[in-house]
Structures are given as C-alpha cells and as structure tokens.
PDB file of N, CA and C in Angstrom:
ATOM      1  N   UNK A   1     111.008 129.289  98.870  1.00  0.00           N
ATOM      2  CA  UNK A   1     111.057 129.000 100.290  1.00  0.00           C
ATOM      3  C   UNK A   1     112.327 128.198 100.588  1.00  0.00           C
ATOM      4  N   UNK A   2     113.078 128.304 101.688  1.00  0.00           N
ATOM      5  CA  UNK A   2     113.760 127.691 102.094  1.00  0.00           C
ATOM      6  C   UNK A   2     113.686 125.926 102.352  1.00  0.00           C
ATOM      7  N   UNK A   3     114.652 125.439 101.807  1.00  0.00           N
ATOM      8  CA  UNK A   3     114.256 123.833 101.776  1.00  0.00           C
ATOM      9  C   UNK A   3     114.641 123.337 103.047  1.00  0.00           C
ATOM     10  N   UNK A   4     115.315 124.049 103.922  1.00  0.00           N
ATOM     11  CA  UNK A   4     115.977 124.193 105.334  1.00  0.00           C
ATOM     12  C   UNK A   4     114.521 124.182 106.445  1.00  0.00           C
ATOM     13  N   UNK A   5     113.518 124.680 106.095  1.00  0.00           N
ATOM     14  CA  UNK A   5     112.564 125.171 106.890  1.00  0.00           C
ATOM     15  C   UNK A   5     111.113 124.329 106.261  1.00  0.00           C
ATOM     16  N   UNK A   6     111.078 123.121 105.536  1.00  0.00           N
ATOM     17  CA  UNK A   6     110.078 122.473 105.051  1.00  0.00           C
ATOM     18  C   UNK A   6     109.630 121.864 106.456  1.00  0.00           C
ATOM     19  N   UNK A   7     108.113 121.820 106.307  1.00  0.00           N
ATOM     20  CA  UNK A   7     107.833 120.236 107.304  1.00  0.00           C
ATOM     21  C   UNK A   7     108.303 119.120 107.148  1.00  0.00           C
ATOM     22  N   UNK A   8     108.619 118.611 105.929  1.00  0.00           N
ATOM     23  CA  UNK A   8     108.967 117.408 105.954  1.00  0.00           C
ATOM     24  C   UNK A   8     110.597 117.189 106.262  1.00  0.00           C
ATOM     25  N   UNK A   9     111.679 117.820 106.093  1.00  0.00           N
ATOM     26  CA  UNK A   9     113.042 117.872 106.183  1.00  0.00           C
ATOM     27  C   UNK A   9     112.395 117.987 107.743  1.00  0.00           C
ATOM     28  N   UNK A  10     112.016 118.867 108.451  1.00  0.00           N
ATOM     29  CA  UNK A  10     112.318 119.139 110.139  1.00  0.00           C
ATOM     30  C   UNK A  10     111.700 117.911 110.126  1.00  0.00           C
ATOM     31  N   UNK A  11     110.872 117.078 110.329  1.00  0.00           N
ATOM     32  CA  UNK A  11     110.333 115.522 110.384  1.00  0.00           C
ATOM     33  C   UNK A  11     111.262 114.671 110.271  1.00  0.00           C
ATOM     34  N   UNK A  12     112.123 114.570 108.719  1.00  0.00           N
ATOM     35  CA  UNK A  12     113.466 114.013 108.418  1.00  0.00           C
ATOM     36  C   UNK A  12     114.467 114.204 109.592  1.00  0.00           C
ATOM     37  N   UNK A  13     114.827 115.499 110.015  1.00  0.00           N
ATOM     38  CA  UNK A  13     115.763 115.151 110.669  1.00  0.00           C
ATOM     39  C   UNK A  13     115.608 115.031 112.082  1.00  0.00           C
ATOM     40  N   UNK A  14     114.059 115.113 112.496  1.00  0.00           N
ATOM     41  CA  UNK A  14     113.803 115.029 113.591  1.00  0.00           C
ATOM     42  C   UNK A  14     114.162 112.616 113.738  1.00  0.00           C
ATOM     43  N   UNK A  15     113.198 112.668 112.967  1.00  0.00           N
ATOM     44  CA  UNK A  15     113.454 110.878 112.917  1.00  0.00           C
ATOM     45  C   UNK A  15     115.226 110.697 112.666  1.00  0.00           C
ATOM     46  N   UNK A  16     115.973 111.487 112.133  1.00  0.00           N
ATOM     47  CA  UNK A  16     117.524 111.291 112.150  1.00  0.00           C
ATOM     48  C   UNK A  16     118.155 111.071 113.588  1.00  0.00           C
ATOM     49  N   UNK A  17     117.601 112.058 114.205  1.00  0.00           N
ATOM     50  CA  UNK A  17     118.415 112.599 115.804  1.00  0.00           C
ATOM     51  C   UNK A  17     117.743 111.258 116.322  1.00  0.00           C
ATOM     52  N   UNK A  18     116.532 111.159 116.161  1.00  0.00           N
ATOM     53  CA  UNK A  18     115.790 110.355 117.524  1.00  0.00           C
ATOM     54  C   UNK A  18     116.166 108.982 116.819  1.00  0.00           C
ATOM     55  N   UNK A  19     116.865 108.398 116.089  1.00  0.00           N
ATOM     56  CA  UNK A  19     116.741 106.686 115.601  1.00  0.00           C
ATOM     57  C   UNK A  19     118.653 107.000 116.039  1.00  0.00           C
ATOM     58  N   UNK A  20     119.624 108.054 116.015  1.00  0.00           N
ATOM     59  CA  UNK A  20     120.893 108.651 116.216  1.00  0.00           C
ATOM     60  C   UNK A  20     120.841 108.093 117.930  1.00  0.00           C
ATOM     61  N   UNK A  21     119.809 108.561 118.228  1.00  0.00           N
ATOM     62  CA  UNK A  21     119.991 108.322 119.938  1.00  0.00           C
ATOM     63  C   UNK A  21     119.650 106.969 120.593  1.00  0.00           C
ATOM     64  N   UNK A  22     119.104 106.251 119.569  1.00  0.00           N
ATOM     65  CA  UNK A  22     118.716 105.306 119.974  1.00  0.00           C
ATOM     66  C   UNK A  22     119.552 104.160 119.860  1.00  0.00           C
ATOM     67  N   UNK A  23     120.589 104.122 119.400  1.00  0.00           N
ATOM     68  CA  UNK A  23     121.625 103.136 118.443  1.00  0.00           C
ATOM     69  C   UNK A  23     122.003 102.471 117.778  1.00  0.00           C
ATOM     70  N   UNK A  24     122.462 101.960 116.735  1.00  0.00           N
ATOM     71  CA  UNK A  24     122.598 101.480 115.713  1.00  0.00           C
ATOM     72  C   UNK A  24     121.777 100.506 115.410  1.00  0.00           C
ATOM     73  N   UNK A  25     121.013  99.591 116.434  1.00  0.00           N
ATOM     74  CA  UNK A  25     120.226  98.710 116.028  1.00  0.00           C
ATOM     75  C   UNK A  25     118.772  99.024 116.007  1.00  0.00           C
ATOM     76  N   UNK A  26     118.814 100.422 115.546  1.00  0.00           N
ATOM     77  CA  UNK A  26     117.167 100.614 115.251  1.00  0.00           C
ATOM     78  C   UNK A  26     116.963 100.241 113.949  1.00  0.00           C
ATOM     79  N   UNK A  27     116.268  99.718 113.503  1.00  0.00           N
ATOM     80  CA  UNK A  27     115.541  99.509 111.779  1.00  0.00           C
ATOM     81  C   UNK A  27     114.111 100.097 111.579  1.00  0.00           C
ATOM     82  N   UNK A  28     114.354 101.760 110.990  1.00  0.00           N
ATOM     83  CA  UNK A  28     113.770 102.080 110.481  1.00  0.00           C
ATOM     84  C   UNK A  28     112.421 101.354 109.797  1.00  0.00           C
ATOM     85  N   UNK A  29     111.320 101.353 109.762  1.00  0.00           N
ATOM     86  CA  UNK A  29     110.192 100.527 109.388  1.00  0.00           C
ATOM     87  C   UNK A  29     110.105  99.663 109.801  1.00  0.00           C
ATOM     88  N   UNK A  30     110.770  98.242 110.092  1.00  0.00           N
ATOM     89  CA  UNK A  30     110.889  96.864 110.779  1.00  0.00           C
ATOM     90  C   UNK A  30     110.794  97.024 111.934  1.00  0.00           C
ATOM     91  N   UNK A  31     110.444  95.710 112.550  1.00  0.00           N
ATOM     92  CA  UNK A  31     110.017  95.707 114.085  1.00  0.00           C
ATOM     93  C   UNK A  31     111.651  94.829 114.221  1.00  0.00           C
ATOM     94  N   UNK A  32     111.874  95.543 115.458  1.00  0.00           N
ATOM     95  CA  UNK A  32     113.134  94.814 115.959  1.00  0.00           C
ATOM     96  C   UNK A  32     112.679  93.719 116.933  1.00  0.00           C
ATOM     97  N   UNK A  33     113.702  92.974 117.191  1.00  0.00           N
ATOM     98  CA  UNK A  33     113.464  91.245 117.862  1.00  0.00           C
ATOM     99  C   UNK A  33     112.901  92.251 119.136  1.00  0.00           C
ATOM    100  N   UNK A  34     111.712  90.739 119.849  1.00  0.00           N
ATOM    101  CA  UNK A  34     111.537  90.918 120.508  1.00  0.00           C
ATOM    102  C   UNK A  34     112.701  90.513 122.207  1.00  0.00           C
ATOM    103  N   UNK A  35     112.982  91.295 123.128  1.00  0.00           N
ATOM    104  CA  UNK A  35     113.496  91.570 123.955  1.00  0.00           C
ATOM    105  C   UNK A  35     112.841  91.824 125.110  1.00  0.00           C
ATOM    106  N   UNK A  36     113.551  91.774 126.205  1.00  0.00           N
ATOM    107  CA  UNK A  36     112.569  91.095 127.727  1.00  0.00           C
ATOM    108  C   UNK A  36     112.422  92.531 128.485  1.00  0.00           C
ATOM    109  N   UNK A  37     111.690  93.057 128.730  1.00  0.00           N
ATOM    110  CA  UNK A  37     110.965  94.329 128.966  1.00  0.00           C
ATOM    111  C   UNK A  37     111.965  94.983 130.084  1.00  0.00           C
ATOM    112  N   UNK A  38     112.532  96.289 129.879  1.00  0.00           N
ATOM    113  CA  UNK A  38     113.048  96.435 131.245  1.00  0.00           C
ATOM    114  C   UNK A  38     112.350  98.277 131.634  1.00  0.00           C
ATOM    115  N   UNK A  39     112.808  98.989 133.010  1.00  0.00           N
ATOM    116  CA  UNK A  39     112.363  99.897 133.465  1.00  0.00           C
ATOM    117  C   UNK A  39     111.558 100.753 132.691  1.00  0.00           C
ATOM    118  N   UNK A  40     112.519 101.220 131.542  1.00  0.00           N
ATOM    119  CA  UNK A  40     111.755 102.350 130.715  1.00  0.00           C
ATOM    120  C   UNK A  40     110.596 101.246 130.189  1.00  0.00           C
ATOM    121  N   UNK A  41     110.498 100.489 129.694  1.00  0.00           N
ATOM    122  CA  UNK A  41     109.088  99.999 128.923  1.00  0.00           C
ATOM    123  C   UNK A  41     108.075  99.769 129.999  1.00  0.00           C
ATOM    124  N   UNK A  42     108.447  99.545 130.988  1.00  0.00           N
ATOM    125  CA  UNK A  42     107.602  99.099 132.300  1.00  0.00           C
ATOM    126  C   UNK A  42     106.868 100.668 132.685  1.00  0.00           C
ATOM    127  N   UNK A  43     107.958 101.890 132.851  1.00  0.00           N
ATOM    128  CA  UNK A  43     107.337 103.232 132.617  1.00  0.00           C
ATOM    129  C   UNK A  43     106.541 103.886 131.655  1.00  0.00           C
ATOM    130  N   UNK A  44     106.476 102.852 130.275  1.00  0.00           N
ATOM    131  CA  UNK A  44     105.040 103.144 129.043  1.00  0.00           C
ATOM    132  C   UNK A  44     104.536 102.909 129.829  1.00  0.00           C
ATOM    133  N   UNK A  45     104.421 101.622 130.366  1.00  0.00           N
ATOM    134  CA  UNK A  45     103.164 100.974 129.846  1.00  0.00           C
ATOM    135  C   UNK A  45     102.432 101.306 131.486  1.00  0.00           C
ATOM    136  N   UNK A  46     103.227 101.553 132.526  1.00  0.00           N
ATOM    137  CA  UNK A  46     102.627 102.641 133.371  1.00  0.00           C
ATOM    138  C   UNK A  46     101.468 104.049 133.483  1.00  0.00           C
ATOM    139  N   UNK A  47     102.474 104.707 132.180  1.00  0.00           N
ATOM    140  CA  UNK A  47     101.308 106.056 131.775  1.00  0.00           C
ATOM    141  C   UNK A  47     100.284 105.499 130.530  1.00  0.00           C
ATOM    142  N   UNK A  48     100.406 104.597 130.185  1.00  0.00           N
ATOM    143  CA  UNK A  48      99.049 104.110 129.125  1.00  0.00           C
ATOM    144  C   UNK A  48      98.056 102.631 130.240  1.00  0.00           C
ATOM    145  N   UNK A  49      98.248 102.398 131.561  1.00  0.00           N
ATOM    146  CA  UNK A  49      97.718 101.456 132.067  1.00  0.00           C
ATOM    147  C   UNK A  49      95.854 101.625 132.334  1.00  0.00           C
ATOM    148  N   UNK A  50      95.462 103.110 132.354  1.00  0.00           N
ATOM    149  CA  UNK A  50      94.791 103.512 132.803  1.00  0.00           C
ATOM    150  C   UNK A  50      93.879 103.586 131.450  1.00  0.00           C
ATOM    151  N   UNK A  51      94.613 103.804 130.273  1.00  0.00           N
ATOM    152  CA  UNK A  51      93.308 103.881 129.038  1.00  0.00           C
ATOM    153  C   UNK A  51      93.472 102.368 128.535  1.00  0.00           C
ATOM    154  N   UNK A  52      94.520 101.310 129.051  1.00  0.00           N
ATOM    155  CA  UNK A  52      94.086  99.953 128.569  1.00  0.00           C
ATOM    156  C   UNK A  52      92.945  99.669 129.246  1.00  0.00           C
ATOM    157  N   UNK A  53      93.008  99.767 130.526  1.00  0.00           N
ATOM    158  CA  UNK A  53      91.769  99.319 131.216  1.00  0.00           C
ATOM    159  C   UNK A  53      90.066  99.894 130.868  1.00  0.00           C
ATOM    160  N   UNK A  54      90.443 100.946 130.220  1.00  0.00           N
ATOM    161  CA  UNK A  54      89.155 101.294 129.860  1.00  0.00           C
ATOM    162  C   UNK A  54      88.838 100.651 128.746  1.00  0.00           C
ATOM    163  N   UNK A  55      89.990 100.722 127.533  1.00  0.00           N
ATOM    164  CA  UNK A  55      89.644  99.789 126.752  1.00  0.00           C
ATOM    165  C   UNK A  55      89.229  98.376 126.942  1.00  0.00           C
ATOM    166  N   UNK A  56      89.555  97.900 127.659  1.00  0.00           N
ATOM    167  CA  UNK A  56      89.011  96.207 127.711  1.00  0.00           C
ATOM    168  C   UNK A  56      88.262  96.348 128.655  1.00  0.00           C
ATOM    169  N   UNK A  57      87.700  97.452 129.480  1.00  0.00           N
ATOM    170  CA  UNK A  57      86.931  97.054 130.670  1.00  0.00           C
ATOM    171  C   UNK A  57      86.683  96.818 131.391  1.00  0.00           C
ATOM    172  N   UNK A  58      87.950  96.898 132.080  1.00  0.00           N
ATOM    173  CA  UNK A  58      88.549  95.843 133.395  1.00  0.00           C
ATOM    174  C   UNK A  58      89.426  96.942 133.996  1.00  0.00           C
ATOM    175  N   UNK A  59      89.991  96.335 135.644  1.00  0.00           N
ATOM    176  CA  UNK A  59      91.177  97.383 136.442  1.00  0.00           C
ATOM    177  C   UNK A  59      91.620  95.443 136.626  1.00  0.00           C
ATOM    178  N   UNK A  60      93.267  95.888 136.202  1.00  0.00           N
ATOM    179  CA  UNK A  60      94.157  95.007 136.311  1.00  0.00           C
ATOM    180  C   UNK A  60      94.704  95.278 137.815  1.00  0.00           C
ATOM    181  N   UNK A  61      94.582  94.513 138.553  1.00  0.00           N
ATOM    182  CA  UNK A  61      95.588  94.322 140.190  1.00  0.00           C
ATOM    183  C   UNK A  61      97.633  94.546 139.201  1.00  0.00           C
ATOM    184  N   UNK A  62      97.585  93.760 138.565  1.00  0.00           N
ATOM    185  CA  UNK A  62      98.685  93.060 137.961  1.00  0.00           C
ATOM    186  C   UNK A  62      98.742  94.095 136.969  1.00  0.00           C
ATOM    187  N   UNK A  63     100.278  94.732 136.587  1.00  0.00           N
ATOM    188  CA  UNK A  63     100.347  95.212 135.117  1.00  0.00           C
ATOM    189  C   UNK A  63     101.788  95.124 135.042  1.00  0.00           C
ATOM    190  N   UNK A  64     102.538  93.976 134.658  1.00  0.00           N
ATOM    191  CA  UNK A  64     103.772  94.210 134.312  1.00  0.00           C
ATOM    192  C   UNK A  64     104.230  93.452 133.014  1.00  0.00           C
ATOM    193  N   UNK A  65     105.207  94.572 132.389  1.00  0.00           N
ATOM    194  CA  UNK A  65     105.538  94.322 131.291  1.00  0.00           C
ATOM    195  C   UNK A  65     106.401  93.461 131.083  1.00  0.00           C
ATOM    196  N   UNK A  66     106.379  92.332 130.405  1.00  0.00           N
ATOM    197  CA  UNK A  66     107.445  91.057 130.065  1.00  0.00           C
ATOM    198  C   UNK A  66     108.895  90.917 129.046  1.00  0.00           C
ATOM    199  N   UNK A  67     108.079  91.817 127.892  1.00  0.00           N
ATOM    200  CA  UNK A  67     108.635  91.506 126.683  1.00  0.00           C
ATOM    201  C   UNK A  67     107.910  92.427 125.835  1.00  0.00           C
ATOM    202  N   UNK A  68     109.161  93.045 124.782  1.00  0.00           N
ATOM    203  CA  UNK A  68     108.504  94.051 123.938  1.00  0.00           C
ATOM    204  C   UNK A  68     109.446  93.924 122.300  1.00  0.00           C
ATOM    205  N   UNK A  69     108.484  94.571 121.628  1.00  0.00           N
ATOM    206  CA  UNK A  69     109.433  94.754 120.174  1.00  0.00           C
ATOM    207  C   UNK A  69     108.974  96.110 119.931  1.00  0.00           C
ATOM    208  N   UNK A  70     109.415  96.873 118.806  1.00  0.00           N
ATOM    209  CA  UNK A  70     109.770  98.086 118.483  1.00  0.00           C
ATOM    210  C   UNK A  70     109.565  98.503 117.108  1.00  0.00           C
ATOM    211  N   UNK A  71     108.948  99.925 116.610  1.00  0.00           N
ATOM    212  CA  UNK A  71     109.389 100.093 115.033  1.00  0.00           C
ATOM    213  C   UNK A  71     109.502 101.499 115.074  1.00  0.00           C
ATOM    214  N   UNK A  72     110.576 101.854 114.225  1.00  0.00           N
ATOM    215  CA  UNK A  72     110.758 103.058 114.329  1.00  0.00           C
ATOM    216  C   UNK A  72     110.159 103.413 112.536  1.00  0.00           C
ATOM    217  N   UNK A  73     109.297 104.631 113.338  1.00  0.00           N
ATOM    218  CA  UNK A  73     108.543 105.007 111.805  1.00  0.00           C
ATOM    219  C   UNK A  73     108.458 106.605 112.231  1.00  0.00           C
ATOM    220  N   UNK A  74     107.801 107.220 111.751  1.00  0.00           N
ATOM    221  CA  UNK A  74     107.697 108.336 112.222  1.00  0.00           C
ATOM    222  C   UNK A  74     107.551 108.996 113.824  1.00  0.00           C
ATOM    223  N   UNK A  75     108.446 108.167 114.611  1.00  0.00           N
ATOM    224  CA  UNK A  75     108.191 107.690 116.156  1.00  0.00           C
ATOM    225  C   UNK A  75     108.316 107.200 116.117  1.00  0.00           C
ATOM    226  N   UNK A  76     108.054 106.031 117.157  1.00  0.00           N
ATOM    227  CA  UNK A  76     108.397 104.486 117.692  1.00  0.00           C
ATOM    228  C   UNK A  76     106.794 103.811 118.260  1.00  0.00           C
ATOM    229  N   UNK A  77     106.793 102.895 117.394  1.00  0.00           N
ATOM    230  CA  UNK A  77     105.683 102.175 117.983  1.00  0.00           C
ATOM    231  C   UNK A  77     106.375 100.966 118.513  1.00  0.00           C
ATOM    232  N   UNK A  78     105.585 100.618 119.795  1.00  0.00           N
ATOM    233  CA  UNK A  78     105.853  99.703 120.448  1.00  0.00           C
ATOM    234  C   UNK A  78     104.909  98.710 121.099  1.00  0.00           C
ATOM    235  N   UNK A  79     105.597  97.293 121.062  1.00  0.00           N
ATOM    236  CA  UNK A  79     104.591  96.385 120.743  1.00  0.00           C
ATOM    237  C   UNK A  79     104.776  95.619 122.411  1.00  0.00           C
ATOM    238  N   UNK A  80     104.187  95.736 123.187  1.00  0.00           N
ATOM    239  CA  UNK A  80     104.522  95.317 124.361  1.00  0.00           C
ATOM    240  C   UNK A  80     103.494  94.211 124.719  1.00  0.00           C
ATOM    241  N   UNK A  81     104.361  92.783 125.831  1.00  0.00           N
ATOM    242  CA  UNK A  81     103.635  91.908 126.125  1.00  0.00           C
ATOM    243  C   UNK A  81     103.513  92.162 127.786  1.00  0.00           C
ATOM    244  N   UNK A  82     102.183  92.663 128.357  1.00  0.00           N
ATOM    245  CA  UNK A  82     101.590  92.748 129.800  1.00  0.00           C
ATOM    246  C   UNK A  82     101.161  91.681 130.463  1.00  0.00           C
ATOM    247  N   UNK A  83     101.927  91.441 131.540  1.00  0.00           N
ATOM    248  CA  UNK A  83     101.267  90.289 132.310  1.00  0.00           C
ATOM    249  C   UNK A  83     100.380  90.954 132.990  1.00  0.00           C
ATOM    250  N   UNK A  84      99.038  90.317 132.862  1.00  0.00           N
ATOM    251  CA  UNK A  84      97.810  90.975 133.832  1.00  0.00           C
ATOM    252  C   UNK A  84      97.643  90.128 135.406  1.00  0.00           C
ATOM    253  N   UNK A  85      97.957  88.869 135.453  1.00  0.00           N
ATOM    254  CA  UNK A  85      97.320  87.989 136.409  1.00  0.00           C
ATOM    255  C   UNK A  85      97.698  86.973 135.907  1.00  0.00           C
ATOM    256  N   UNK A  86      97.477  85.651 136.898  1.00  0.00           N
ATOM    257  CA  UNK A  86      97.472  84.656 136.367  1.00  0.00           C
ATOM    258  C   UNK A  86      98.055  83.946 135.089  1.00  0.00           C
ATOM    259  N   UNK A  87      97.231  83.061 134.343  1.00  0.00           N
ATOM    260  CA  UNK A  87      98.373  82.985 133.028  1.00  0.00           C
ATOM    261  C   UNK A  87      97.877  84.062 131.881  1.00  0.00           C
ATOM    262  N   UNK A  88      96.781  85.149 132.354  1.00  0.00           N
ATOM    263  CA  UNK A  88      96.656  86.254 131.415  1.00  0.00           C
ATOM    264  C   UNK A  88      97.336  87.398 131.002  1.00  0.00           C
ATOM    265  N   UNK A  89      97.727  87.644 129.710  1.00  0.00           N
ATOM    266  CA  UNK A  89      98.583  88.407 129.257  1.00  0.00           C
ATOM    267  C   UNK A  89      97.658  89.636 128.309  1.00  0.00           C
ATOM    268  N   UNK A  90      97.970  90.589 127.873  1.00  0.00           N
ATOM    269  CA  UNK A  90      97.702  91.345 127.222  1.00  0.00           C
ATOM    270  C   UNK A  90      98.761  91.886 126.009  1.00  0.00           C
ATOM    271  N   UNK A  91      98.357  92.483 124.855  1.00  0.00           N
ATOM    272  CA  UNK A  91      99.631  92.842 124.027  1.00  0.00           C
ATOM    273  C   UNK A  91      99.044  94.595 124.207  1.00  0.00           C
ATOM    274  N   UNK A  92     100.439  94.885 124.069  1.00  0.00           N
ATOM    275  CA  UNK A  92      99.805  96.771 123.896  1.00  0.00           C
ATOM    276  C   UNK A  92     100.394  97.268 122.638  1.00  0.00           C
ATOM    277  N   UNK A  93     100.222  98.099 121.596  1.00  0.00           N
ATOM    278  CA  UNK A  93     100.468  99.226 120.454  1.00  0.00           C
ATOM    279  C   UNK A  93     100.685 100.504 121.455  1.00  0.00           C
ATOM    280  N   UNK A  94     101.952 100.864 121.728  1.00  0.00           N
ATOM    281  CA  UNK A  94     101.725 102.515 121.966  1.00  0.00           C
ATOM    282  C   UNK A  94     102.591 102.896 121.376  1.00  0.00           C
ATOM    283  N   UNK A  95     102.312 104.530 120.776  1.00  0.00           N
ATOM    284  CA  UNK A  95     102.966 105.166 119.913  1.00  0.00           C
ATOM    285  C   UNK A  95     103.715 105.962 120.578  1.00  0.00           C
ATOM    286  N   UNK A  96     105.112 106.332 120.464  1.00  0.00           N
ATOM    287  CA  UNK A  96     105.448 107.777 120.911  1.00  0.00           C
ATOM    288  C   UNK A  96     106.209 108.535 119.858  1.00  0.00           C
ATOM    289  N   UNK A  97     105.603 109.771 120.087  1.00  0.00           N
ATOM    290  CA  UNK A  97     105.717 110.700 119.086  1.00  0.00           C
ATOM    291  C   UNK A  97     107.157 110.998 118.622  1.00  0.00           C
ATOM    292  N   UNK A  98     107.588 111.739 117.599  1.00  0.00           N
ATOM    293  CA  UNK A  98     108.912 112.194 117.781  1.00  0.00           C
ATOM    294  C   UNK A  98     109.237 113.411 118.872  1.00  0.00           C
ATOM    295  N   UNK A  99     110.345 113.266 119.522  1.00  0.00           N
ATOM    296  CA  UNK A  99     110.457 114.676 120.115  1.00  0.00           C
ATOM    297  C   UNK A  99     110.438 115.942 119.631  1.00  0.00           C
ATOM    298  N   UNK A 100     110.334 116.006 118.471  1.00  0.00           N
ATOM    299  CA  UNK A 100     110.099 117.924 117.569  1.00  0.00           C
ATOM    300  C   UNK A 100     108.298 117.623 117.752  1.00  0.00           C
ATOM    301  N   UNK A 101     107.492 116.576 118.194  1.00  0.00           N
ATOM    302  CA  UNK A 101     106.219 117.066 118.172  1.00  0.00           C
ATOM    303  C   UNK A 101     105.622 116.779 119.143  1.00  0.00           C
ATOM    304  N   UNK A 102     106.777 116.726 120.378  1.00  0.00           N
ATOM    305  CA  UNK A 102     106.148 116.347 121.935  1.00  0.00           C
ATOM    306  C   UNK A 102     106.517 115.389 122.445  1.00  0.00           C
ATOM    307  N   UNK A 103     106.579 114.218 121.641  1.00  0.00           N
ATOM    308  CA  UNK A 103     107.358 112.951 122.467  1.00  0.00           C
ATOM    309  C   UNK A 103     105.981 112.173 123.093  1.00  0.00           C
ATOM    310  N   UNK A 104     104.603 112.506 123.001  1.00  0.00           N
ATOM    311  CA  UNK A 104     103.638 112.031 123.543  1.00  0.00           C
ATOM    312  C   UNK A 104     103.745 110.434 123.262  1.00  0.00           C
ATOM    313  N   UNK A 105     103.101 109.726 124.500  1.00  0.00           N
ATOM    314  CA  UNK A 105     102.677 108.229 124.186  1.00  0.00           C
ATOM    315  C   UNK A 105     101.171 108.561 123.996  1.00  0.00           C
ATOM    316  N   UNK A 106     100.446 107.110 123.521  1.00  0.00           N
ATOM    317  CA  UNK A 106      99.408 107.194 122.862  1.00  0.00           C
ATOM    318  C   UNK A 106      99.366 105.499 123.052  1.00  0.00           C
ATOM    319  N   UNK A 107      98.007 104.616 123.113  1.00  0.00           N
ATOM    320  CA  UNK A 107      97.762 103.620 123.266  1.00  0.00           C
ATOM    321  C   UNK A 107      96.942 104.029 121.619  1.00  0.00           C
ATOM    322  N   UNK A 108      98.102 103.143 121.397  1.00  0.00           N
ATOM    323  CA  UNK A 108      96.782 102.803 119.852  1.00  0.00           C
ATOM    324  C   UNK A 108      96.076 101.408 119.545  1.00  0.00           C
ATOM    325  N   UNK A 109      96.094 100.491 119.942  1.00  0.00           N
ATOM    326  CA  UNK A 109      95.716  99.714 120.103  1.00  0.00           C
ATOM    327  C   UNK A 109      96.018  98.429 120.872  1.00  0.00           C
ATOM    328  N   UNK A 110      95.190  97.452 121.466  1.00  0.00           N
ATOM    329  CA  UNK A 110      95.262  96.675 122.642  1.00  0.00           C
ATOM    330  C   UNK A 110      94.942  95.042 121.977  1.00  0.00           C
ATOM    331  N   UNK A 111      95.443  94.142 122.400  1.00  0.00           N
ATOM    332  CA  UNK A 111      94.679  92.620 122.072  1.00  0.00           C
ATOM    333  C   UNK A 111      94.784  92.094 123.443  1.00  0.00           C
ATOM    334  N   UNK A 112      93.530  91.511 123.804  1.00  0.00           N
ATOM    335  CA  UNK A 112      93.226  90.556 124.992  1.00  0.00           C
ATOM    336  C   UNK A 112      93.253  89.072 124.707  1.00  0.00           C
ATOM    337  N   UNK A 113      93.150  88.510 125.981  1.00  0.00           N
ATOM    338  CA  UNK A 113      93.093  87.004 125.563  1.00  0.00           C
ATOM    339  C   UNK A 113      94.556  86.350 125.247  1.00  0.00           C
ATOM    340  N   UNK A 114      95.765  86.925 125.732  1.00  0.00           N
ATOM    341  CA  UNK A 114      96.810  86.863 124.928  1.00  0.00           C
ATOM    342  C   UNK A 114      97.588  85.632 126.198  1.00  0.00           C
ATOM    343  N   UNK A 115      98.242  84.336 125.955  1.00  0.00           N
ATOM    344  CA  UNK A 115      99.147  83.791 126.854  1.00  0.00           C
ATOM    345  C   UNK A 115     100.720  83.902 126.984  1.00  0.00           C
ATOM    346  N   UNK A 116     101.396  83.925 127.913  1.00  0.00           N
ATOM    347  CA  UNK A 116     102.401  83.819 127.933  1.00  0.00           C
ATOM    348  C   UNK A 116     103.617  83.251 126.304  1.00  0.00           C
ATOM    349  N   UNK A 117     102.635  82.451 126.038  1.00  0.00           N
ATOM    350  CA  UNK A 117     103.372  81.539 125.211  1.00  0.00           C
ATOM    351  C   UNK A 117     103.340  82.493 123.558  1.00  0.00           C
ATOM    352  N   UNK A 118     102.388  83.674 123.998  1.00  0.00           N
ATOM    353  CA  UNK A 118     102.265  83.744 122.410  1.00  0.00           C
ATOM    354  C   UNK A 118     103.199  84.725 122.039  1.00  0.00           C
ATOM    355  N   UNK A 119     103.649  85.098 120.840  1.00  0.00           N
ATOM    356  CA  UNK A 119     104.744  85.643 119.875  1.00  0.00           C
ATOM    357  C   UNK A 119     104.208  87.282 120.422  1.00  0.00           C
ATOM    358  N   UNK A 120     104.965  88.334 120.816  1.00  0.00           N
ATOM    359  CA  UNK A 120     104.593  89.309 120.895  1.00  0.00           C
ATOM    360  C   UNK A 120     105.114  90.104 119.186  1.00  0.00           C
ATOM    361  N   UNK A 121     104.150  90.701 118.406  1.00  0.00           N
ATOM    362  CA  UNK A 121     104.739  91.425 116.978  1.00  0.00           C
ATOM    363  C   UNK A 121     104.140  92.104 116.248  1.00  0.00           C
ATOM    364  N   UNK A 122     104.037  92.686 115.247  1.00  0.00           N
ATOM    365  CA  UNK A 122     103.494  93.577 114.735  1.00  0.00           C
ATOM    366  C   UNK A 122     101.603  93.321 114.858  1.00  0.00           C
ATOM    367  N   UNK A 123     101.300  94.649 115.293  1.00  0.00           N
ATOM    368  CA  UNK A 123      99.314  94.167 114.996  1.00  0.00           C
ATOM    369  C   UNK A 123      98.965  95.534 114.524  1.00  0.00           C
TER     370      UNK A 123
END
C-alpha cells in the first residue's frame, strides 16, 4: 500500500498544515500561556454556550469569554475562562477537530464554581 495514502500520515500532515497556520508559537502537546480572550474565542464559546448550560443546569444571562490557553494535539483543545455573572466564572474544555475531519467544536468538559482569580489550565 501506498505510505502516501495511510491514515495516520493524512492525520500527520493534516496536524502539519493546521499547527503551519497557526504560527510558530503553537507547542504541539503543551498548553500555551494563558492570553486574554479575543473575537474568535468569544465565537467558541458562543456555539458550545448552549450544551454548557445544559451541562451545569443553568441559562447564563452573561457568557463572555476572558481568558484562554490552548493545546495542540490532534486538534486544538482549548481551555477557556467564562464570565457568567457577577464574580462567577466558569472554565470550558472544547475540542476542535482537525480540518481533514471537519473542524467540529465539541464541549468536552466544563468546571463550575470557578473565580476570576483562578489560574485558567489544563483539566
């Protein structure tokens, strides 16, 4: 078989192009510093606002994103800090896929109870 046409090489170079576009300061596996949230992260956490709330149970008036960190792994997971209200914060996990398999976001996991003050980073 062609080594040109494996799943795992099209995966390889799919994570090549997409960490290529992103710029030099992506680190592969590591979460990069956290950084103060701007449009595009505010647009995640827009299309995943609707399954946080189911997850915790609640409809947030408030959903804006503050501050986020990053890991590029097979996609990009991203570690975002949500101001809900008041001094309540939320952290979000959403995944997005590589673009050779859709580019989908995905809420993978949520922590509540979270303040302003706390470290947004890997969970």
């Amino acid at each position: 078989m062609n080594v040109l046409l494996t799943k795992p090489y099209i995966v390889f170079v799919c994570l090549l192009k997409f960490v290529s576009l992103n710029g030099p300061n992506m680190m592969c596996g590591g979460c990069s510093a956290a950084t103060e949230a701007d449009e595009e992260i505010q647009k995640i956490c827009d299309s995943v606002k609707a399954d946080a709330e189911a997850k915790a149970g609640k409809t947030y008036e408030m959903f804006t994103a503050k501050s986020f960190t990053s890991q590029v792994v097979a996609g990009t997971n991203y570690f975002i800090k949500i101001h809900v209200g008041g001094e309540d914060h939320v952290h979000l996990r959403v995944s997005k896929k590589l673009p050779c398999y859709g580019g989908e976001l995905e809420l993978t996991d949520m922590q509540c109870s979270k303040s302003h003050q706390d470290p947004i980073e890997y969970f």
